[in-house]
Protein backbone atom coordinates (compact mmCIF):
# COMPACT_ATOMS: atom_id res chain seq x y z
CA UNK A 1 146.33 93.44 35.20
CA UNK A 2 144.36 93.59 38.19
CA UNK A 3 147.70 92.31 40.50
CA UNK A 4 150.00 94.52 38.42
CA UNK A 5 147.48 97.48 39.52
CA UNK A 6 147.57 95.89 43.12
CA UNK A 7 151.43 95.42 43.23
CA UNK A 8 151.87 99.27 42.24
CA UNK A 9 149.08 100.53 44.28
CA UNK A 10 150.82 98.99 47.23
CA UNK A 11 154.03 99.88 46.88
CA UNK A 12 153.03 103.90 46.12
CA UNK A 13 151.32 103.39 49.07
CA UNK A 14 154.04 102.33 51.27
CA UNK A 15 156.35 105.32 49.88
CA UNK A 16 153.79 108.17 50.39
CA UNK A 17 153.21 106.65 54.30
CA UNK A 18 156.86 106.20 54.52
CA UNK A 19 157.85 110.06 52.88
CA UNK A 20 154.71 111.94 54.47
CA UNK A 21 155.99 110.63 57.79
CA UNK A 22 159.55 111.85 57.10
CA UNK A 23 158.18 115.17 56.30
CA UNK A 24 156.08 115.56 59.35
CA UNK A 25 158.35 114.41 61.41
CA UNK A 26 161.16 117.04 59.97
CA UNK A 27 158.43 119.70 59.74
CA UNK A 28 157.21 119.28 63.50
CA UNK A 29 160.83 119.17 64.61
CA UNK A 30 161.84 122.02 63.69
CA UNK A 31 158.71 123.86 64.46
CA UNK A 32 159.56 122.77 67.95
CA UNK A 33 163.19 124.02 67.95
CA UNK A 34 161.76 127.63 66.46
CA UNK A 35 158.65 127.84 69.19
CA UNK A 36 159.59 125.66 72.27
CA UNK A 37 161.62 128.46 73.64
CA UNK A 38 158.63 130.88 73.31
CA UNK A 39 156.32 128.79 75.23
CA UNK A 40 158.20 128.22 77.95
CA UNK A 41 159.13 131.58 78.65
CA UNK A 42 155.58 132.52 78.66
CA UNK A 43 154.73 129.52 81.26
CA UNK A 44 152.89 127.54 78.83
CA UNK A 45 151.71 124.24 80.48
CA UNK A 46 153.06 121.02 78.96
CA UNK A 47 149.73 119.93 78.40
CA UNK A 48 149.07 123.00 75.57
CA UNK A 49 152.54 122.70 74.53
CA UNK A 50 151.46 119.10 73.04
CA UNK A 51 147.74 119.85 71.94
CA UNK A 52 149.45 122.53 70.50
CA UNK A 53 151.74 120.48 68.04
CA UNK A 54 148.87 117.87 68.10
CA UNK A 55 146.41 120.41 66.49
CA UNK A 56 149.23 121.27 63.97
CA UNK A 57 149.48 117.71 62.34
CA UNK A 58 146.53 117.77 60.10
CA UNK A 59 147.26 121.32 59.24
CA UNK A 60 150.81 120.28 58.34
CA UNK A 61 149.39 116.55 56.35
CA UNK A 62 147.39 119.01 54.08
CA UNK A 63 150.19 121.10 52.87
CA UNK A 64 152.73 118.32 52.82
CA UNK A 65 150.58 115.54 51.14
CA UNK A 66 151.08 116.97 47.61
CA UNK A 67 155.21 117.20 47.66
CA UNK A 68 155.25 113.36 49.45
CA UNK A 69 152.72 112.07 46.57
CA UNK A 70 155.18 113.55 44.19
CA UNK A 71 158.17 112.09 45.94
CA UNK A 72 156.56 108.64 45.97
CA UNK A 73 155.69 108.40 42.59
CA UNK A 74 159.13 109.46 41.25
CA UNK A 75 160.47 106.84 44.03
CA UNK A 76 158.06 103.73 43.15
CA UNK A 77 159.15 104.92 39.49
CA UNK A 78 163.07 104.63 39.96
CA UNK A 79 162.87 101.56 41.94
CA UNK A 80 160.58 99.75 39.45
CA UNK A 81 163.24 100.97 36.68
CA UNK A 82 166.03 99.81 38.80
CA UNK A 83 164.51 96.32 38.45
CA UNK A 84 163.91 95.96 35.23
CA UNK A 85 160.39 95.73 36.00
CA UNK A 86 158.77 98.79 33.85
CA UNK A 87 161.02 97.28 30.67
CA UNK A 88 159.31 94.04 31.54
CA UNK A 89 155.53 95.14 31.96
CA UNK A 90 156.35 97.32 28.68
CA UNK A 91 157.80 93.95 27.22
CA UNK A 92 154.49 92.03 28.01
CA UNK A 93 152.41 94.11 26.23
CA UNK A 94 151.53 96.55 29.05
CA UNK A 95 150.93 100.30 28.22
CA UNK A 96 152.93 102.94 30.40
CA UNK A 97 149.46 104.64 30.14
CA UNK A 98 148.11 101.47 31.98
CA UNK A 99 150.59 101.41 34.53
CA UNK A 100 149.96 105.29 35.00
CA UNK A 101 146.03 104.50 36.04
CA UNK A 102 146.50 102.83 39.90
CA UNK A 103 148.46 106.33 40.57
CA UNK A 104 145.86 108.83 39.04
CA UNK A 105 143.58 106.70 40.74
CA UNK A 106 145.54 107.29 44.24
CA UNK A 107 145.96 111.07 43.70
CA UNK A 108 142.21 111.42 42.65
CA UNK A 109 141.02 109.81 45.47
CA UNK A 110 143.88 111.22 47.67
CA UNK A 111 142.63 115.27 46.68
CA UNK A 112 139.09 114.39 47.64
CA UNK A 113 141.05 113.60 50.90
CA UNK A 114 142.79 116.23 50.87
CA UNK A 115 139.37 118.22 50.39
CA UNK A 116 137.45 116.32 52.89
CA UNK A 117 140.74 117.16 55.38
CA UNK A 118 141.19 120.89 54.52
CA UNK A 119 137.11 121.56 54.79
CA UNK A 120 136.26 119.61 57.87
CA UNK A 121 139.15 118.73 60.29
CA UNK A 122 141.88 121.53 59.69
CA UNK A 123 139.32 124.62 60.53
CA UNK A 124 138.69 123.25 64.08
CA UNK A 125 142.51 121.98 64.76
CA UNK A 126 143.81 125.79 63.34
CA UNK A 127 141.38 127.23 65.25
CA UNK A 128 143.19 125.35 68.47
CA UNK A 129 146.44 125.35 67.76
CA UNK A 130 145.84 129.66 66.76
CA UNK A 131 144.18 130.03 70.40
CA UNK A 132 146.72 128.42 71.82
CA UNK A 133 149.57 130.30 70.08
CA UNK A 134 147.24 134.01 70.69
CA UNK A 135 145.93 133.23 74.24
CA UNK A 136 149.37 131.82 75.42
CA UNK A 137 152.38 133.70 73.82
CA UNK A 138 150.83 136.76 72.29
CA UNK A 139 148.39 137.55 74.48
CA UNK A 140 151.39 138.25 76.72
CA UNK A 141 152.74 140.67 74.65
CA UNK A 142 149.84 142.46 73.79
CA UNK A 143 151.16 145.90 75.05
CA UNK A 144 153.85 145.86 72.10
CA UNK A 145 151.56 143.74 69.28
CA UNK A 146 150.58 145.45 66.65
CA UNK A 147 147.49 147.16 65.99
CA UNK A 148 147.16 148.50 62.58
CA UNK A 149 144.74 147.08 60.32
CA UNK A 150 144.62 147.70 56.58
CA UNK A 151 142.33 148.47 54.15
CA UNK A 152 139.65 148.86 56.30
CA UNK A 153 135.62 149.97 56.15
CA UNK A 154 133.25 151.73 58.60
CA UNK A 155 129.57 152.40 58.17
CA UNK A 156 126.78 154.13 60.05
CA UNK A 157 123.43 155.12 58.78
CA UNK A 158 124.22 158.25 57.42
CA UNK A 159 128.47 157.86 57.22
CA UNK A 160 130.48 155.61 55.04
CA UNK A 161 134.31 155.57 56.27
CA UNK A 162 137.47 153.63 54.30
CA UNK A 163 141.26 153.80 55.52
CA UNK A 164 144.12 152.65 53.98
CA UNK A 165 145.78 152.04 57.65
CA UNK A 166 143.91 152.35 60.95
CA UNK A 167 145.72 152.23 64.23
CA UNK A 168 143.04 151.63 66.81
CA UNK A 169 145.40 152.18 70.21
CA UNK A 170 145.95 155.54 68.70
CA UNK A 171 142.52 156.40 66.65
CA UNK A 172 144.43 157.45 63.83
CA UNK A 173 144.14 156.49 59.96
CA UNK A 174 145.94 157.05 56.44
CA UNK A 175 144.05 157.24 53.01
CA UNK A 176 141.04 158.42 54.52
CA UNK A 177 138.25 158.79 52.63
CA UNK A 178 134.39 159.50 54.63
CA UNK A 179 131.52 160.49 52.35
CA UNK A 180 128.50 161.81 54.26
CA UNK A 181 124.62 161.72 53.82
CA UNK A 182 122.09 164.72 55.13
CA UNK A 183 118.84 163.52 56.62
CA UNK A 184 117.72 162.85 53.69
CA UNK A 185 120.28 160.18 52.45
CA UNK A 186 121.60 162.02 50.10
CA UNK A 187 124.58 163.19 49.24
CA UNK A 188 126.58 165.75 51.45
CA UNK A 189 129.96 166.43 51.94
CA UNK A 190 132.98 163.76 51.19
CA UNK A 191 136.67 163.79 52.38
CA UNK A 192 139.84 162.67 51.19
CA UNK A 193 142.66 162.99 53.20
CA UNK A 194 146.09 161.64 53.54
CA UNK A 195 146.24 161.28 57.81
CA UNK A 196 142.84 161.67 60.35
CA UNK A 197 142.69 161.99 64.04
CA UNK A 198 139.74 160.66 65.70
CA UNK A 199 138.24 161.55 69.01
CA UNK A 200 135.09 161.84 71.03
CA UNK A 201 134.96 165.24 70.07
CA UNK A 202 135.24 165.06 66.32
CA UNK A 203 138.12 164.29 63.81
CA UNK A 204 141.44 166.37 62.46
CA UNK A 205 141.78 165.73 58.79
CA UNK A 206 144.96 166.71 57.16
CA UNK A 207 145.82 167.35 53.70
CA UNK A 208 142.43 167.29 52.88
CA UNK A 209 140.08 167.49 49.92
CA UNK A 210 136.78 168.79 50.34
CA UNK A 211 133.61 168.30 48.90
CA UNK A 212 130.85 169.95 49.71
CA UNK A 213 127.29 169.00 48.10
CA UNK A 214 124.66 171.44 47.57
CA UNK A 215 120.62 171.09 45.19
CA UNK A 216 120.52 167.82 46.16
CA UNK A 217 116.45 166.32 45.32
CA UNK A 218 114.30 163.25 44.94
CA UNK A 219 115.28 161.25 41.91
CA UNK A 220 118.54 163.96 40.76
CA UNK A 221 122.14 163.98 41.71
CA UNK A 222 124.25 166.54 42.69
CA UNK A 223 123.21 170.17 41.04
CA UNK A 224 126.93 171.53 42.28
CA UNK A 225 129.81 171.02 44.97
CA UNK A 226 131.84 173.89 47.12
CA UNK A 227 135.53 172.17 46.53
CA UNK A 228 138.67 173.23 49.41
CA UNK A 229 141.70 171.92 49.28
CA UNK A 230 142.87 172.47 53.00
CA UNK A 231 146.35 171.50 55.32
CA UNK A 232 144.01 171.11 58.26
CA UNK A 233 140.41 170.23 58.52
CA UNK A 234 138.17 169.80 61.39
CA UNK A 235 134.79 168.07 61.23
CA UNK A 236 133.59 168.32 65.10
CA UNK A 237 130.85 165.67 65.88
CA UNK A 238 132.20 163.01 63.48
CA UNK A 239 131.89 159.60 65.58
CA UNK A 240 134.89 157.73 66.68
CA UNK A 241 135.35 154.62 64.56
CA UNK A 242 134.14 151.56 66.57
CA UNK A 243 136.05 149.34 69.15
CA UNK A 244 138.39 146.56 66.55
CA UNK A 245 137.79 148.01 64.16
CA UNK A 246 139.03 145.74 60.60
CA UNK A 247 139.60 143.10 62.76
CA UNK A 248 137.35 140.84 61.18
CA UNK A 249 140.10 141.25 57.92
CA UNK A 250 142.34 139.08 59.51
CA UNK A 251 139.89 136.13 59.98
CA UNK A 252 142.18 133.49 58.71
CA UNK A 253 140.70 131.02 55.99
CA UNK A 254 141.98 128.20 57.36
CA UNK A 255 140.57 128.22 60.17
CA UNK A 256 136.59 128.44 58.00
CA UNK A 257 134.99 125.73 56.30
CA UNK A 258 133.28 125.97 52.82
CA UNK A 259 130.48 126.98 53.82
CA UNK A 260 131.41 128.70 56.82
CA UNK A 261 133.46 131.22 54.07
CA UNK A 262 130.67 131.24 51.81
CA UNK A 263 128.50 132.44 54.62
CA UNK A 264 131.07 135.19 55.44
CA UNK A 265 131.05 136.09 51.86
CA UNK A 266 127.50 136.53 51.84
CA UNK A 267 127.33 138.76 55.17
CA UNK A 268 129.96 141.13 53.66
CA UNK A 269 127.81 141.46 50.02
CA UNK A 270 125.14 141.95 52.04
CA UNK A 271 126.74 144.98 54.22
CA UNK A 272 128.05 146.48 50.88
CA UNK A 273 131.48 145.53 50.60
CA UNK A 274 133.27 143.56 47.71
CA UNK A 275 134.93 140.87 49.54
CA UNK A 276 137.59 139.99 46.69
CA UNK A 277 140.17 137.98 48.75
CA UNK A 278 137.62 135.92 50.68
CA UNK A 279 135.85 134.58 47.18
CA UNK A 280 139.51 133.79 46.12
CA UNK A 281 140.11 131.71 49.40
CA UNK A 282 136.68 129.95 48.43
CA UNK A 283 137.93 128.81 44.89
CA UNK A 284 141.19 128.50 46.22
CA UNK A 285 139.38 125.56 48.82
CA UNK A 286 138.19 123.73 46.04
CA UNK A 287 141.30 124.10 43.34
CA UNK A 288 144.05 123.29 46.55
CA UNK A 289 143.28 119.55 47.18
CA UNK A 290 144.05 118.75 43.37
CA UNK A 291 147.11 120.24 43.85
CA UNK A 292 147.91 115.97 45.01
CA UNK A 293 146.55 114.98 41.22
CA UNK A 294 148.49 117.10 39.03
CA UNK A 295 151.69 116.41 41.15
CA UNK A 296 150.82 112.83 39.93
CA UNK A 297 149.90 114.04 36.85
CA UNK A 298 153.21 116.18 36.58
CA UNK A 299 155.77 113.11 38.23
CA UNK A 300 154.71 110.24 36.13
CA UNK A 301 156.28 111.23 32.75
CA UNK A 302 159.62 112.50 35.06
CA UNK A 303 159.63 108.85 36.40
CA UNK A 304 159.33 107.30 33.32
CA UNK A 305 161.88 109.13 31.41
CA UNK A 306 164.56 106.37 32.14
CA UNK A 307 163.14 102.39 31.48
CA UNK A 308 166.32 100.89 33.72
CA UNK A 309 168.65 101.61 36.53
CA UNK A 310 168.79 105.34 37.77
CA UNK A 311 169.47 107.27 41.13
CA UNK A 312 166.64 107.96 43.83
CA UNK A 313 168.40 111.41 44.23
CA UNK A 314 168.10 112.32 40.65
CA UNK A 315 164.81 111.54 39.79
CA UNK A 316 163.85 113.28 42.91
CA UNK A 317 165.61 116.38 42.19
CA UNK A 318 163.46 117.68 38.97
CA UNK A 319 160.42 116.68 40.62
CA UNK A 320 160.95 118.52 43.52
CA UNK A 321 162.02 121.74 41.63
CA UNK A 322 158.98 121.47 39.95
CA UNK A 323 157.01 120.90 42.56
CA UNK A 324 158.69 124.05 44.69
CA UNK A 325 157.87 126.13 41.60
CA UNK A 326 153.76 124.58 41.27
CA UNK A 327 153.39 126.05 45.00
CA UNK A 328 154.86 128.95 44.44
CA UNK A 329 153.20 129.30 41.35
CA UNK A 330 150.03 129.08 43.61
CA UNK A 331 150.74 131.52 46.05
CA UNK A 332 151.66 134.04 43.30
CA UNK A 333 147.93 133.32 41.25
CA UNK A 334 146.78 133.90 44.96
CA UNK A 335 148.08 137.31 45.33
CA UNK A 336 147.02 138.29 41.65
CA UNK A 337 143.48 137.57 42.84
CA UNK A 338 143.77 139.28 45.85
CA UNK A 339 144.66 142.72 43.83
CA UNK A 340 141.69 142.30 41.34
CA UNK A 341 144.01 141.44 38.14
CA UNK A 342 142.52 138.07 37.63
CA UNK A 343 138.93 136.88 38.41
CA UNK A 344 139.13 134.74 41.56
CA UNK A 345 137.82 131.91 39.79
CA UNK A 346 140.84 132.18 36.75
CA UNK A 347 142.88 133.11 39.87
CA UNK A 348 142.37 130.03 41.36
CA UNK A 349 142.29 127.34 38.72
CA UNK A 350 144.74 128.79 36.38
CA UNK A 351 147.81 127.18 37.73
CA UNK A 352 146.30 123.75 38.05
CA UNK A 353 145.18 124.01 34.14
CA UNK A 354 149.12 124.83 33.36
CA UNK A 355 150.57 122.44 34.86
CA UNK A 356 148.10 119.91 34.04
CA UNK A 357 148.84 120.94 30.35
CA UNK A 358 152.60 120.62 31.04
CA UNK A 359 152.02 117.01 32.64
CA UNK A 360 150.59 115.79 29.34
CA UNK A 361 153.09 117.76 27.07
CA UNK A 362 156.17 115.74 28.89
CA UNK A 363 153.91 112.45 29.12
CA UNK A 364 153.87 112.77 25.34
CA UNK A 365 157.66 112.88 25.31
CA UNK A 366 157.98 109.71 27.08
CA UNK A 367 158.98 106.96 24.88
CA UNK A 368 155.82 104.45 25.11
């Protein structure tokens, strides 16, 4: 058995080198074709141009190393059945379960690389490959980039600030909200407004709701409020929101380690916000890599289905669907998280359980 294991280890191993290389190369050539033309006409010396695409590689391998495991064990599969070879191991006494273990073995061992990839090489190469992209091709346009940010929070000692949109080239904001604190921390006066104008004098609030707070004391909330419901209010004094502003929202997760999130997590908790989409990222770190396993998991039972003969194109086809629908499956459990409808942790793991279930349903189909 220990051969057998060997023989199919081997050849799974020459199919994923042989399809991830096929889909790097196809990936990195046409990201060429789309980008090449932007870096040259923003002078971009040769030498970035290829640590550029260099950087991108491992970024690329993570992402692509789940859809070439699937394609080489639905390949290995059809070429072993095209041989006669899985009607003769099942003819010797040898368990399709059995044959199944040297590839669950490969894609466990496979997601831990995937892990080890994704937590210590790809932050450092996306971080490259970003500057490189910003500092060389952006940063040229930066007089027509955009610079809204959304969903936003400011905070002084005595001011708590949230906008919907803020557009820091023209200090303006939508779905303002400011609550403010008296001397003694409590309670004041709070805001809602649909549009604000900020500048060193003060801030124009329009289509605003207004609270103000009055018997406020030690240990007792709010004894009553003055309420105004105004087209235009002015609130001179009120500071100017500060220099990029939300900018730390678009710190991408790629470019973070484990516990380089985890840290960031911890820094926004402690500053009083309820960072929602950077504890999905974190599960989503840890729930990605096996994304390699269950497309194992998922392709085995597809590549058994037929015993003898078959087409490479056919029993690639199904896979791949399924495959195409398991990330986008993902991406969608992603989003969910991000908008609070599912725990992060459900968020994250919740399409790997399916599918995992849905790999063992078919495997049970598959005549043994």
């Amino acid at each position: 058995m220990r051969v057998i294991n060997r023989y199919l280890l081997t050849l799974f191993l020459k199919n994923l080198g042989l399809c991830l290389a096929c889909f790097l190369a196809l990936y990195l050539v046409v990201d060429f074709i789309e980008k090449i033309s932007n870096f040259l006409g923003h002078g971009t010396r040769f030498w970035s141009i290829c640590v550029y695409f260099l950087a991108q590689i491992p970024n690329v391998a993570v992402l692509l190393v789940p859809v070439a495991t699937l394609a080489s064990v639905l390949i290995t599969l059809v070429l072993l059945a095209r041989n006669s070879e899985i009607v003769a191991f099942k003819g010797s006494g040898i368990s399709l379960w059995s044959l199944s273990l040297p590839f669950l073995g490969a894609g466990l061992l496979l997601s831990v690389a995937v892990f080890l990839l994704g937590n210590f090489v790809t932050p450092r190469t996306s971080e490259t490959a970003n500057k490189i992209w910003d500092g060389e091709v952006l940063s040229r346009r930066a007089e027509v980039s955009a610079t809204i940010v959304e969903d936003v929070w400011s905070r002084d000692l005595r001011l708590l600030e949230h906008f919907a949109t803020y557009d820091g080239a023209k200090s303006t904001a939508t779905g303002v909200s400011v609550i403010l604190l008296d001397e003694n921390m409590f309670l004041e006066r709070r805001i809602e407004a649909a549009s604000a104008t900020f500048s060193p004098e003060g801030a124009l609030f329009r289509d605003a709701e207004v609270k103000t707070y009055h018997g406020m004391s030690p240990g007792a909330g709010p004894k009553g409020f003055y309420f105004e419901r105004l087209p235009e209010f002015r609130l001179p004094g009120l500071p100017m929101p500060p220099p990029g502003l939300g900018r730390h929202s678009e710190l991408n997760p790629d470019e973070m380690s484990v516990g380089e999130l985890s840290e960031n997590i911890r820094l926004l908790r402690a500053e009083g916000f309820n960072p929602v989409r950077q504890v999905v990222d974190l599960y989503f770190k840890f729930s990605r890599p096996f994304t390699t396993l269950i497309m194992v998991i998922v392709g085995l039972p597809i590549g058994f289905w037929r015993e003898k003969g078959g087409s490479i194109a056919m029993g690639l086809v199904p896979g791949l669907i399924l495959s195409f629908a398991y990330l986008v499956t993902l991406e969608l459990s992603r989003t969910i998280g991000y908008a609070g409808f599912l725990p992060p942790l459900l968020a994250a793991w919740l399409p790997n359980c399916f599918y995992l279930l849905l790999g063992v349903y078919l495997f049970s189909y598959v005549r043994q």
